[in-house]
C-alpha atoms as a PDB file:
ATOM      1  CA  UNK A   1       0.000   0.000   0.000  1.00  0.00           C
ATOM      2  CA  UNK A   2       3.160   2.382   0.665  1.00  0.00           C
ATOM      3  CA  UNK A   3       3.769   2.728  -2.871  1.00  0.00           C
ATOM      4  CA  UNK A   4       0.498   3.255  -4.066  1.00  0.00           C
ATOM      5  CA  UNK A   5      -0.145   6.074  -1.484  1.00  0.00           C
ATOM      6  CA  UNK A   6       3.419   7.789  -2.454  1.00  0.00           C
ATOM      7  CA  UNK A   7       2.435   7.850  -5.773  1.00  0.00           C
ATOM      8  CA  UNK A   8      -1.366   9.794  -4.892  1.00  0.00           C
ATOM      9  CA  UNK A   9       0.524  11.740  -2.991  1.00  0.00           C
ATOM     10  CA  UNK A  10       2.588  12.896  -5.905  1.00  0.00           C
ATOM     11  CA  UNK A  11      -0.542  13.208  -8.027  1.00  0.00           C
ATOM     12  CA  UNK A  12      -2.232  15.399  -5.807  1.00  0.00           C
ATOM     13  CA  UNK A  13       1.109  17.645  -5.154  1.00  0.00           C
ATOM     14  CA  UNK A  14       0.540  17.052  -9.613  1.00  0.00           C
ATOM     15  CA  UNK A  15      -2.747  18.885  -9.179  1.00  0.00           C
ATOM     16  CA  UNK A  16      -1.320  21.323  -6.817  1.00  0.00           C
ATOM     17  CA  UNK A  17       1.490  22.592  -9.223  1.00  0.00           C
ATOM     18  CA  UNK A  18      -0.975  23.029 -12.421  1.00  0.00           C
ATOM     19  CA  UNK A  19      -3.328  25.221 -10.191  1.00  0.00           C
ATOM     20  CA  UNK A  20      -1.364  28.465 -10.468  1.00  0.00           C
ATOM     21  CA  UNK A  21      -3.059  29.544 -13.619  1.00  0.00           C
ATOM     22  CA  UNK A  22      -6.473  29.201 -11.747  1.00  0.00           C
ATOM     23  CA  UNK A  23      -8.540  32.496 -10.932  1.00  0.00           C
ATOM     24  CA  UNK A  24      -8.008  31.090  -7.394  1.00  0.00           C
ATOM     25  CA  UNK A  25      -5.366  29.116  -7.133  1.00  0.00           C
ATOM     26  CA  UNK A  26      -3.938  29.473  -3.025  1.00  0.00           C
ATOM     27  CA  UNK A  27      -7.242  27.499  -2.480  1.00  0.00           C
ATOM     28  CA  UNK A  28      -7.018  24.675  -4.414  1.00  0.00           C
ATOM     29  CA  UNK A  29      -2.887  24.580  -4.035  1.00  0.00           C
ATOM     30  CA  UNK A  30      -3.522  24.502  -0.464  1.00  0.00           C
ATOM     31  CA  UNK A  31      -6.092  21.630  -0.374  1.00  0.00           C
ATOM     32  CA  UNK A  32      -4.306  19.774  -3.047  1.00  0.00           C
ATOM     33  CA  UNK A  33      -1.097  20.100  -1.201  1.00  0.00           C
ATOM     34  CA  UNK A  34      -3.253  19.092   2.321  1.00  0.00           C
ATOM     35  CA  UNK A  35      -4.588  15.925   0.524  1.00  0.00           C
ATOM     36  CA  UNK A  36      -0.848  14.991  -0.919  1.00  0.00           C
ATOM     37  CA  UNK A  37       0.803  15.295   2.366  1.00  0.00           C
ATOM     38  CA  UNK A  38      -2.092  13.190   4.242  1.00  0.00           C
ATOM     39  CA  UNK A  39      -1.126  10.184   1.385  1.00  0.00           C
ATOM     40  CA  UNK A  40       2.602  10.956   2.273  1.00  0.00           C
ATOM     41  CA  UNK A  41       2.047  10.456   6.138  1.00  0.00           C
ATOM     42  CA  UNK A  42      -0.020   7.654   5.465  1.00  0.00           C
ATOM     43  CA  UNK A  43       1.947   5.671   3.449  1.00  0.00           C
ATOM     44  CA  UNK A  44       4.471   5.493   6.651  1.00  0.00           C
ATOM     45  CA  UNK A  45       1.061   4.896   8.944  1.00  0.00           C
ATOM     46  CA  UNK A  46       1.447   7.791  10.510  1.00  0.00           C
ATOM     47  CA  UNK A  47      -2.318   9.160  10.567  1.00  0.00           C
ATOM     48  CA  UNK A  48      -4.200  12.279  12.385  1.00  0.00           C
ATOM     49  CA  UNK A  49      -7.840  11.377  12.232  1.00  0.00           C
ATOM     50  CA  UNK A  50      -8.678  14.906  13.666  1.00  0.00           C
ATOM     51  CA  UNK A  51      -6.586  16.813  10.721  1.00  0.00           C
ATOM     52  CA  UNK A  52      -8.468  14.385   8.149  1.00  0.00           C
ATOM     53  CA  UNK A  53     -11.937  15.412   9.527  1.00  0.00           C
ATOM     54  CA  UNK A  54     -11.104  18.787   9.312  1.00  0.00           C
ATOM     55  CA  UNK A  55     -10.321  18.166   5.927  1.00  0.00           C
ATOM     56  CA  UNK A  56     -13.262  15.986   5.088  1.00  0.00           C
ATOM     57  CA  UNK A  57     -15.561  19.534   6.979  1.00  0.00           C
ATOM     58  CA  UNK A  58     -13.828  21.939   4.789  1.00  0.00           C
ATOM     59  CA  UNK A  59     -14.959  19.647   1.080  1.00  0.00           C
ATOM     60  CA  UNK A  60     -17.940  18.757   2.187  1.00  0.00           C
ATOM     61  CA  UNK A  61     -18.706  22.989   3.127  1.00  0.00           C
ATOM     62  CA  UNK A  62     -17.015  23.357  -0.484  1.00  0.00           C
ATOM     63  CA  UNK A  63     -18.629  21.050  -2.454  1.00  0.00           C
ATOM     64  CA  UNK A  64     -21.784  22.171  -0.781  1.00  0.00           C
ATOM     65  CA  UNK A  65     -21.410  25.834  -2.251  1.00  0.00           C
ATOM     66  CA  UNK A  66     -20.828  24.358  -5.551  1.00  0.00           C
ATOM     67  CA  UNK A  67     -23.800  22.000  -5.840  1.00  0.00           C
ATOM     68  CA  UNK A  68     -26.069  24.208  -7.051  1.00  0.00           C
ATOM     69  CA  UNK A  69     -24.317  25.016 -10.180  1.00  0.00           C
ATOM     70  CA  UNK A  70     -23.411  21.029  -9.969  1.00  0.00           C
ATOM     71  CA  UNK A  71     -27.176  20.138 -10.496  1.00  0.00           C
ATOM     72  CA  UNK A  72     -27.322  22.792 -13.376  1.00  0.00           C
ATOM     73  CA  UNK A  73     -24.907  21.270 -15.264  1.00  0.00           C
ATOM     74  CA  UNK A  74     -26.418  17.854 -14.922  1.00  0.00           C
ATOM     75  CA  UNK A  75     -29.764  19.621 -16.134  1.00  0.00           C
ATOM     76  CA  UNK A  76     -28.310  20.974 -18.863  1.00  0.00           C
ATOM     77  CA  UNK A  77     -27.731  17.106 -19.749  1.00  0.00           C
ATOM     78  CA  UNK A  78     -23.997  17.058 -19.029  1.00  0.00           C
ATOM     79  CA  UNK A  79     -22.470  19.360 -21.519  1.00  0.00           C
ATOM     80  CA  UNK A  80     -18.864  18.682 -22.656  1.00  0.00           C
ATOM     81  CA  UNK A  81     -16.678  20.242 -19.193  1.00  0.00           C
ATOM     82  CA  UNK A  82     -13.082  19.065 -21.227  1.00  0.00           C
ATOM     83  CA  UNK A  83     -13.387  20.894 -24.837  1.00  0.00           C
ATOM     84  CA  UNK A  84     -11.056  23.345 -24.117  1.00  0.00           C
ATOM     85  CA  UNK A  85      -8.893  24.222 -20.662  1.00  0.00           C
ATOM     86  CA  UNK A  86     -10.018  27.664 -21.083  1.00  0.00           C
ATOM     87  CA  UNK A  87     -13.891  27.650 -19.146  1.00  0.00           C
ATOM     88  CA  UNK A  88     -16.328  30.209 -21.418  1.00  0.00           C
ATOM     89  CA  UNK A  89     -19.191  29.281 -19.351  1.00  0.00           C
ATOM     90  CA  UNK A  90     -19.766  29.387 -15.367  1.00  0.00           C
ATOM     91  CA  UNK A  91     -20.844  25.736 -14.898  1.00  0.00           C
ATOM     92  CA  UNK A  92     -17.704  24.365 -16.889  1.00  0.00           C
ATOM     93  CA  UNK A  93     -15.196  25.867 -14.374  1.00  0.00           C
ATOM     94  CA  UNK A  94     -18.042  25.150 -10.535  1.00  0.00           C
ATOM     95  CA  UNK A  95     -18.554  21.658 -12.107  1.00  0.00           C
ATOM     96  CA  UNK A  96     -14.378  20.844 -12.642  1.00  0.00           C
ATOM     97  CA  UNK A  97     -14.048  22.941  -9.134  1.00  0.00           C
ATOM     98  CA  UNK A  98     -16.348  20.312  -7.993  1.00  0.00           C
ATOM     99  CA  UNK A  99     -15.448  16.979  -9.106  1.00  0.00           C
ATOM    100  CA  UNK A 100     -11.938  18.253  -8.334  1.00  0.00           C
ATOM    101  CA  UNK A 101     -13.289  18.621  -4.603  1.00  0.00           C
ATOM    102  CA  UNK A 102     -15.103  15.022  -4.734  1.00  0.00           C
ATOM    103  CA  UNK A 103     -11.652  13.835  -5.310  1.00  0.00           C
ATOM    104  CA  UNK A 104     -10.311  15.106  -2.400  1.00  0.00           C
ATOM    105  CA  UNK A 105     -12.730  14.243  -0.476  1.00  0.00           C
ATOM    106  CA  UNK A 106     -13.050  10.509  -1.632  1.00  0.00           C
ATOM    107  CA  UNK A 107      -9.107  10.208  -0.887  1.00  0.00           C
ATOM    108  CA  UNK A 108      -9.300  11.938   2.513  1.00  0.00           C
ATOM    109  CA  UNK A 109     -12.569   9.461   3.891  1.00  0.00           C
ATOM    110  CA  UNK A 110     -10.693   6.678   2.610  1.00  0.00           C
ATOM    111  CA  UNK A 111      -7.441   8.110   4.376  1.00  0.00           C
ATOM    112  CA  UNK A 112      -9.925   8.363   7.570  1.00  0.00           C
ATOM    113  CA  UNK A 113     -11.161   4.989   7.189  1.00  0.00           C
ATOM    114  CA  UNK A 114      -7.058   3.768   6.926  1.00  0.00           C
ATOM    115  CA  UNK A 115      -6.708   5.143  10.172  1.00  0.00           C
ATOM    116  CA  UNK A 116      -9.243   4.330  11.916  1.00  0.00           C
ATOM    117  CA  UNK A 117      -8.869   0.279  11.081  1.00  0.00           C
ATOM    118  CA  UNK A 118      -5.157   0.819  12.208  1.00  0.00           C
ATOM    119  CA  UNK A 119      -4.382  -1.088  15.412  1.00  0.00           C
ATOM    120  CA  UNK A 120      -2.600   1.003  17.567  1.00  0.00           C
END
């Protein structure tokens, strides 16, 4: 499991790094950067269920502001989101904000759920 959680955590410090052209990049090279260095302490079992939760709080607050435009794109019947990098509508760039967000937050509740089957 070591290697496999070295290499998300290199993905996700990935993610961080291409986030500086973003119109708000500290935010998402901060989380990014959060959810790469949880995978880096947790591929040497070193967890901090309290840190995670926090974590897990802060996407599930995010991903809650970004819903609404979430459910418009999936009323809109899905448009293409991956056309072009460059977003020329507002639900192109919530719903990538927001699947970007699930991510994190699928990787930090299974980061939680590591920890809290370790034996201590």
């Amino acid at each position: 499991m070591k290697p496999i959680l070295l290499l998300l955590a290199i993905l996700f410090l990935l993610f961080a790094a291409v986030q500086y052209n973003d119109p708000d990049p500290l935010g998402w090279m901060g989380l990014y950067s959060f959810v790469a260095i949880m995978a880096a302490f947790a591929a040497f079992e070193r967890y901090h269920q309290g840190v995670l939760l926090l974590g897990i709080a802060i996407c599930l607050v995010w991903l809650g502001t970004l819903l609404p435009m979430f459910v418009h794109w999936i009323r809109l019947g899905m448009p293409n989101i991956a056309g072009s990098m460059k977003a020329t509508e507002p639900h192109i760039e919530h719903t990538r904000e927001f699947l970007g967000l699930f991510l994190c937050l699928l990787m930090l509740f299974f980061l939680y759920i590591k920890a809290r089957n370790v034996k201590p």
